[in-house]
N, C-alpha and C. Protein backbone atom coordinates (compact mmCIF):
# COMPACT_ATOMS: atom_id res chain seq x y z
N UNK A 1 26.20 24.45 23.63
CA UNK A 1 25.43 23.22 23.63
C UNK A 1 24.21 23.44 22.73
N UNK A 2 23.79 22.57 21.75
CA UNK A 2 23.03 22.44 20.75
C UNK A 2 21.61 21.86 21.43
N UNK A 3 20.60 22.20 20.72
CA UNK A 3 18.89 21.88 21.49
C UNK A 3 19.18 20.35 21.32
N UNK A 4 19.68 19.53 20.68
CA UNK A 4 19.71 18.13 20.72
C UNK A 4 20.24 17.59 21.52
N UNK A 5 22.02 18.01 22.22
CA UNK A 5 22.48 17.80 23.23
C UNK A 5 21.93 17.87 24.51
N UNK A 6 20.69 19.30 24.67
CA UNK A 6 20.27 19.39 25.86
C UNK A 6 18.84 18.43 26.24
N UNK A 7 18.39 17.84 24.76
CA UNK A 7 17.44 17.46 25.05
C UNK A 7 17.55 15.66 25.19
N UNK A 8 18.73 15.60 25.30
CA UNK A 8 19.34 14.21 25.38
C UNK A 8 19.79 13.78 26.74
N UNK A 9 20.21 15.41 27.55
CA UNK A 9 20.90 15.69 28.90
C UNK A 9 19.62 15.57 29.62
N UNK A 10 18.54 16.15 29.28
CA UNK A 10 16.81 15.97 30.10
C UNK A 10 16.88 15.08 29.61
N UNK A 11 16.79 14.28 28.98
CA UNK A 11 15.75 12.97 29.04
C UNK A 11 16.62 11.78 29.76
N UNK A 12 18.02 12.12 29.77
CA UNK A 12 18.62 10.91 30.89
C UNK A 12 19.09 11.66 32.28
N UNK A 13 18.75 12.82 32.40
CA UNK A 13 18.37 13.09 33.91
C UNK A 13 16.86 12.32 34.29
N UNK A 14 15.77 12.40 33.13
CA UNK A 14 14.38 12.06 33.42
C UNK A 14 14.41 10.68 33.90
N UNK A 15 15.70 9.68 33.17
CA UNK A 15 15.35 8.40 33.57
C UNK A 15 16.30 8.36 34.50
N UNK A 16 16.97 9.12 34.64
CA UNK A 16 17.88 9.03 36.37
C UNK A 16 16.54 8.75 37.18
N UNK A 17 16.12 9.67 37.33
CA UNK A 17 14.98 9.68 38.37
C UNK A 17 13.98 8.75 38.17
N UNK A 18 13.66 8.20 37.34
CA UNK A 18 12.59 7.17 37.05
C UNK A 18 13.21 5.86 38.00
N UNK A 19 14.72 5.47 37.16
CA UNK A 19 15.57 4.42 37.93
C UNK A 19 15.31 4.80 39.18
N UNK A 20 15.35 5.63 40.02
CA UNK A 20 16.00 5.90 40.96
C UNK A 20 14.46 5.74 41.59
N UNK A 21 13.67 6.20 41.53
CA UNK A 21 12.31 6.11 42.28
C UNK A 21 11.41 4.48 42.12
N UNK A 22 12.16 3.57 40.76
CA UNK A 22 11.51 2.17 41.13
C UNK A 22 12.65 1.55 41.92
N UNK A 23 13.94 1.71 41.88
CA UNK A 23 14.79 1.03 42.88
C UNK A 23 13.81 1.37 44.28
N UNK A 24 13.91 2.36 44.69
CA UNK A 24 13.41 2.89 45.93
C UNK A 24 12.19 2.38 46.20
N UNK A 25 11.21 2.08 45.29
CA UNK A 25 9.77 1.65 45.63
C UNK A 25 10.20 0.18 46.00
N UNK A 26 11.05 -0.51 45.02
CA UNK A 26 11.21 -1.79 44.97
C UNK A 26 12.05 -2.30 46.70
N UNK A 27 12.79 -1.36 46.98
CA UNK A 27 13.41 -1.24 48.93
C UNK A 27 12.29 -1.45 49.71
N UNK A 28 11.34 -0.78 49.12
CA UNK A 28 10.19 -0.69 50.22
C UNK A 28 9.08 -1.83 50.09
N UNK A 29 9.03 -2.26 49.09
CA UNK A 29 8.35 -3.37 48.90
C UNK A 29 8.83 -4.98 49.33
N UNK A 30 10.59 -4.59 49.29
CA UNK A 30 10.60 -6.23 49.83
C UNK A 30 10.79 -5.81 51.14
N UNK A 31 10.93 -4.53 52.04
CA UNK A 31 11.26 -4.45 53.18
C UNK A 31 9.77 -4.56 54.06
N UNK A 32 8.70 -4.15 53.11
CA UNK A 32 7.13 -4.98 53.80
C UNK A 32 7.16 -6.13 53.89
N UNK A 33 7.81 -6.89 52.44
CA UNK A 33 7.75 -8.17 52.93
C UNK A 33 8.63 -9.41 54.03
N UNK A 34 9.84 -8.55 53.89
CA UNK A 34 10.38 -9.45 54.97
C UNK A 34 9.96 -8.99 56.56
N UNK A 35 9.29 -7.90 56.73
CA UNK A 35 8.52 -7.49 57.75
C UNK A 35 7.22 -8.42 58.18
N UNK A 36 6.87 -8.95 57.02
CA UNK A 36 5.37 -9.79 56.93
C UNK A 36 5.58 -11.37 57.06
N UNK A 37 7.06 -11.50 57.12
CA UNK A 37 7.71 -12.55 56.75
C UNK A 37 7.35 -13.61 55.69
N UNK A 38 6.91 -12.90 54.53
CA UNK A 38 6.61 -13.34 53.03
C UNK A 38 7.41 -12.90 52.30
N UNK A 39 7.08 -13.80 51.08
CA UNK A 39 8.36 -13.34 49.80
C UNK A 39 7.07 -13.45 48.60
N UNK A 40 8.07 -12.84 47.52
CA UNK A 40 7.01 -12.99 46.08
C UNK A 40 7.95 -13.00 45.12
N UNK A 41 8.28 -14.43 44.78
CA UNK A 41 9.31 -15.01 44.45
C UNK A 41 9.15 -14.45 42.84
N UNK A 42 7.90 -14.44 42.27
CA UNK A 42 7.98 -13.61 40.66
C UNK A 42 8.16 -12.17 40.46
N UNK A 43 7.95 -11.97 41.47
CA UNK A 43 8.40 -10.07 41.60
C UNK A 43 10.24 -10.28 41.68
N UNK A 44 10.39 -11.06 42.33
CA UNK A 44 11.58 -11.07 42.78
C UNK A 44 12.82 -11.28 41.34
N UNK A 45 12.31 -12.41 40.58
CA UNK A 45 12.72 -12.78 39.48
C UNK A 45 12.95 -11.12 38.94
N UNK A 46 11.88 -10.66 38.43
CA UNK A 46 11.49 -9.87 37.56
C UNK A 46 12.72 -8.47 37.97
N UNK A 47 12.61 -8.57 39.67
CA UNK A 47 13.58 -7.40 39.93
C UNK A 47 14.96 -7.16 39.54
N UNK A 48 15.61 -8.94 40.08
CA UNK A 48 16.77 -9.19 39.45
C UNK A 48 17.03 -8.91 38.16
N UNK A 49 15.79 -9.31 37.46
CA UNK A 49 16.20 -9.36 35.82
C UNK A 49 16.30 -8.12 35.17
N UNK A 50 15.67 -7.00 35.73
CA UNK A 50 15.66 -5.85 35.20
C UNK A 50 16.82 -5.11 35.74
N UNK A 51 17.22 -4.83 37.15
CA UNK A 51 17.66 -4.06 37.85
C UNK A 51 19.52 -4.14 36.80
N UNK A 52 20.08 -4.78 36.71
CA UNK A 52 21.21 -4.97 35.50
C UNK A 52 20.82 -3.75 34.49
N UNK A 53 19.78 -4.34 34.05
CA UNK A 53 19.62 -3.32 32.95
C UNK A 53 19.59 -2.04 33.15
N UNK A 54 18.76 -1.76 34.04
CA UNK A 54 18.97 -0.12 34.46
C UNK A 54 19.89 0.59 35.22
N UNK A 55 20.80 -0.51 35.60
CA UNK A 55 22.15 -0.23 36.27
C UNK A 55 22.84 0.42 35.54
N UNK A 56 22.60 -0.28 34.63
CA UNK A 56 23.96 0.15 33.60
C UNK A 56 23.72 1.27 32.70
N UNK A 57 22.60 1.77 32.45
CA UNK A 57 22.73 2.45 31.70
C UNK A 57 23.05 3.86 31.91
C-alpha cells in the first residue's frame, strides 16, 4: 500500500467518525426535543437534507 492509498484510508475512516458522531448528536437532540414536547422544524429540514448525503458516501 502506497502513502496515498493510506492517506485516503485515514481520511475516510476520519469522516466515518465525523458522520457518525453528528448522526449521534443529532439522536440526542431530537430525543430532548420530543422529551420537551417541541420540535425545530429548520433543524429538522436541514437534517433530512444532509443526512442522504452523508449516507452515502
Amino acid at each position: 500500500m502506497d502513502f496515498l492509498e493510506l492517506k485516503i484510508m485515514n481520511q475516510d475512516n476520519h469522516t466515518d467518525e465525523k458522520n457518525g458522531e453528528f448522526y449521534e448528536n443529532c439522536a440526542i437532540y431530537f430525543e430532548f426535543l420530543r422529551k420537551k414536547g417541541r420540535t425545530d422544524y429548520n433543524f429538522e429540514d436541514e437534517y433530512y437534507f444532509t443526512m442522504p448525503a452523508i449516507s452515502s458516501h
